[in-house]
Protein backbone atom coordinates (compact mmCIF):
# COMPACT_ATOMS: atom_id res chain seq x y z
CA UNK A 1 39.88 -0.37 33.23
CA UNK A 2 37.99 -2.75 36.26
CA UNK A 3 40.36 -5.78 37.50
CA UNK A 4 37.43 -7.67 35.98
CA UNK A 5 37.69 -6.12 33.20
CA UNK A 6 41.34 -6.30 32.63
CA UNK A 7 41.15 -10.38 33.25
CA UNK A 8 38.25 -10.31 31.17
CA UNK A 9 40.72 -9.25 28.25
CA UNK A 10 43.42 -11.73 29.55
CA UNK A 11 41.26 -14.78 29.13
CA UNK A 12 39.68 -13.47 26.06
CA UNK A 13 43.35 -13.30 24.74
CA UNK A 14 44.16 -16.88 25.20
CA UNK A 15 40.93 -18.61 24.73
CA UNK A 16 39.08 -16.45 22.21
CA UNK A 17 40.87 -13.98 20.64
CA UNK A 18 38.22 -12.74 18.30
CA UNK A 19 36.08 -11.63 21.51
CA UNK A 20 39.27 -9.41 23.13
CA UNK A 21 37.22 -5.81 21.86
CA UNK A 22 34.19 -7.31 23.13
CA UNK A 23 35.49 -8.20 26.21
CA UNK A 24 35.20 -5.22 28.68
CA UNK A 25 31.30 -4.71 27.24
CA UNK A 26 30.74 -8.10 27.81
CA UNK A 27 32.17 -7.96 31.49
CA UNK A 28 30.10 -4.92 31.92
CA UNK A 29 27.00 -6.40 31.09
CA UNK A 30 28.26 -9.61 33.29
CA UNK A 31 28.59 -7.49 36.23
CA UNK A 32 24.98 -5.24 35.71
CA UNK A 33 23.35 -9.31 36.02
CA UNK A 34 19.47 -8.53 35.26
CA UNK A 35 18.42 -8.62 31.60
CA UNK A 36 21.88 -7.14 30.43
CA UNK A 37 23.60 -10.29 31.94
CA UNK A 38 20.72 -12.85 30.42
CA UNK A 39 21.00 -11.05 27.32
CA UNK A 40 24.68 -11.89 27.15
CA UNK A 41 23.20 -16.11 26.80
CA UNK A 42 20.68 -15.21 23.95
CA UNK A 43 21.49 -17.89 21.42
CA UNK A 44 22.33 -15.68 18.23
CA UNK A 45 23.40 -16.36 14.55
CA UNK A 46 26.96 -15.20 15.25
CA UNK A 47 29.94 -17.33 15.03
CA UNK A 48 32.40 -15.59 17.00
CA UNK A 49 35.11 -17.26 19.13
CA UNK A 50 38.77 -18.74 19.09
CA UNK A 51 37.97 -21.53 17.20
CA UNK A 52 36.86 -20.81 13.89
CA UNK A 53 34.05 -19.74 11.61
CA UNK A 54 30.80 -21.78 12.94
CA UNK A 55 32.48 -23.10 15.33
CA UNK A 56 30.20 -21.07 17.97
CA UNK A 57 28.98 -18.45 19.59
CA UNK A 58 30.41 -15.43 21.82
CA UNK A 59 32.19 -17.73 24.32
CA UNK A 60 33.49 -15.46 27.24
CA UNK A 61 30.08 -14.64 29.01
CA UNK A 62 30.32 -18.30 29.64
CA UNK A 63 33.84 -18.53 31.35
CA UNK A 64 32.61 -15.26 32.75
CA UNK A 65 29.40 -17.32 34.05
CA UNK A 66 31.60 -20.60 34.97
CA UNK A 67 33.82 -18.68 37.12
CA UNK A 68 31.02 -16.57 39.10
CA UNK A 69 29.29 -20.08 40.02
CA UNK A 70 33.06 -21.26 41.47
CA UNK A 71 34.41 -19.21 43.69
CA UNK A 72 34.79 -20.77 46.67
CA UNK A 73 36.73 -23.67 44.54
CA UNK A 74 38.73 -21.10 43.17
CA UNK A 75 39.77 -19.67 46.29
CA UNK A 76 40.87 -22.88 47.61
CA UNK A 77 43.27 -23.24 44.55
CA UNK A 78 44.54 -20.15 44.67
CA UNK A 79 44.90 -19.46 48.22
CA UNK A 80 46.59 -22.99 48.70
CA UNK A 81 50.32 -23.91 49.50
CA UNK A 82 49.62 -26.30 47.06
CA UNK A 83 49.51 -23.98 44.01
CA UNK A 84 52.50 -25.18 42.50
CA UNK A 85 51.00 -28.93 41.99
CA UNK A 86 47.65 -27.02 40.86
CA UNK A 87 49.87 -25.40 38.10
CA UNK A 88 52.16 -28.53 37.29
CA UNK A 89 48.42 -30.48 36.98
CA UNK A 90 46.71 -27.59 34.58
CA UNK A 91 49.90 -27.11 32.42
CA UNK A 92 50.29 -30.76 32.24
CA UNK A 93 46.51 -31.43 30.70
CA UNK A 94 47.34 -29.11 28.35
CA UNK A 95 50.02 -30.64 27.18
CA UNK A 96 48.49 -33.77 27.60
CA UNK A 97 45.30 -32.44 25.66
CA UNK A 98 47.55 -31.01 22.62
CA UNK A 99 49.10 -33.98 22.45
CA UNK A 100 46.09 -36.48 22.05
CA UNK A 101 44.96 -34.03 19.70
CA UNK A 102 48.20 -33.81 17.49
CA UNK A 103 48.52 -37.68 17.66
CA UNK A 104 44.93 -38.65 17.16
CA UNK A 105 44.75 -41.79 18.90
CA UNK A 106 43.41 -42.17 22.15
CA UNK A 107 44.95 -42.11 25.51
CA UNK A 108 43.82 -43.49 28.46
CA UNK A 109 42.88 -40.06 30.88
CA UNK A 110 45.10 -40.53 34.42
CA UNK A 111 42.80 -40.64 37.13
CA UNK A 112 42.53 -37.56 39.36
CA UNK A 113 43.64 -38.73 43.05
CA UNK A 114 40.73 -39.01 45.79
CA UNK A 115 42.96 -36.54 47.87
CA UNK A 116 40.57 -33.86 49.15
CA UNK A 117 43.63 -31.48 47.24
CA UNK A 118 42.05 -31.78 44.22
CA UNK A 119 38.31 -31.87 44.64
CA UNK A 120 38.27 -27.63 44.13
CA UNK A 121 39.89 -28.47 40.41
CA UNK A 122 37.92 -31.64 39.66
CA UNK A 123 34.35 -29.11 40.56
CA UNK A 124 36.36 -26.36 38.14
CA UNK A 125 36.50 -28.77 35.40
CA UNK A 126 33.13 -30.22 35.74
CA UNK A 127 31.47 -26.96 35.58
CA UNK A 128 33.25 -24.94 33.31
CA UNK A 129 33.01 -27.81 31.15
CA UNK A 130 29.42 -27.76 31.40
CA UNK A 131 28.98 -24.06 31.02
CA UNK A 132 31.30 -24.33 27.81
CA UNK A 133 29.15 -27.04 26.57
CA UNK A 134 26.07 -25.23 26.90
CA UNK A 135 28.07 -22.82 24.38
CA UNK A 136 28.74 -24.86 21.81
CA UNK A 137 32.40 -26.14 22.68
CA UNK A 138 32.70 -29.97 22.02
CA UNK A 139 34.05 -31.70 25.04
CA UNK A 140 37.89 -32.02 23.91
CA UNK A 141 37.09 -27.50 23.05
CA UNK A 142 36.00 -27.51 26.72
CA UNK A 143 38.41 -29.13 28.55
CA UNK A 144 41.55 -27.12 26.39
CA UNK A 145 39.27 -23.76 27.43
CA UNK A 146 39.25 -24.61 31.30
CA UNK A 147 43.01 -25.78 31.10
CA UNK A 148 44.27 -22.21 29.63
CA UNK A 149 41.97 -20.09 32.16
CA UNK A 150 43.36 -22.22 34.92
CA UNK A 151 46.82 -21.92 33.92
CA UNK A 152 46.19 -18.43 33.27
CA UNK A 153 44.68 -17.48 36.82
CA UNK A 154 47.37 -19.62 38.52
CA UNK A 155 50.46 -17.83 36.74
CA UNK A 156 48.96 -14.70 38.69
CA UNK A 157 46.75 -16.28 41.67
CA UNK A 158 47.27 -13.02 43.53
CA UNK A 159 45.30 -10.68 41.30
CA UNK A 160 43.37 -14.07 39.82
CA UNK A 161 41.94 -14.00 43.45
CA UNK A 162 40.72 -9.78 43.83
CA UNK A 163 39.74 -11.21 40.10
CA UNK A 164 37.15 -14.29 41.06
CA UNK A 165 35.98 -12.07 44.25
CA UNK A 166 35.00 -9.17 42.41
CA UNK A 167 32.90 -11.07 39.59
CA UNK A 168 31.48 -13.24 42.29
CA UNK A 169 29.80 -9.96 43.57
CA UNK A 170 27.68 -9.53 40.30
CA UNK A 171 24.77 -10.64 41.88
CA UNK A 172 22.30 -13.78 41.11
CA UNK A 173 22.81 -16.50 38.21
CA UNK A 174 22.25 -15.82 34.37
């Protein structure tokens, strides 16, 4: 199995856990690009994805897509001396994000710090929460999907980082 591939399966696994067969196929097709890759964004009938019947559609071609368009961003995260704060910050929204949800009342979002540190995770957020959007994840859906990737590619920012390189070689957008 490809290192892309292999993550491919890893975020499937904790973000959509109905897409972890699919995922090497759908990596596949990621990395061919041309009509395999566009075909991967055809808006379909099916419903499958970690969370729930209806909820939406095949979700991983766009992490797969989110990820491709930020790789310099993630290179700076997990390249940096920093990566420790990076984690503490990622596993902290998480928490934070379970916990508005659990609780159901609304809580005012802590601002990210102007520190040039953090621009690489505010772009992550932004555009994986975009991509994610454009899938049919609701905002709160979005934000929980880009937390567990992040915290999943920084508990291993080693092979995360042969990870993000390789699918950034797939060639042109969608």
């Amino acid at each position: 199995m490809s290192l892309v591939n292999d993550w491919s399966v890893r975020i499937a696994e904790e973000i959509a856990p109905d897409e972890v067969e699919l995922a090497p196929i759908l990596a596949d097709a990621f990395m061919a690009g041309g009509k395999e890759r566009k075909e991967l964004f055809a808006k379909g009938g099916s419903t499958v994805g970690g969370f729930g019947s209806g909820a939406m559609a095949i979700v991983l071609p766009y992490i797969l897509q989110a990820l491709w368009m930020l790789g310099q961003p993630l290179f700076t995260i997990l390249a940096s001396d920093s990566i420790t704060k990076f984690f503490e910050c990622v596993t902290n929204a998480i928490k934070l994000l379970q916990t508005v949800k659990e609780q159901k009342a609304k809580i005012a979002q802590p601002l990210i710090p102007s520190e040039n540190l953090y621009a690489p995770l505010h772009e992550i957020i932004k555009v994986m929460g975009k991509e994610l959007k454009t899938a049919g994840l609701n905002k709160d859906q979005a934000d929980l999907v880009t937390f567990r990737v992040l915290k999943l590619m920084l508990e291993q920012p080693q092979q995360a980082t042969l990870f993000v390189q390789q699918l950034t070689r797939s060639g042109a957008k969608k």
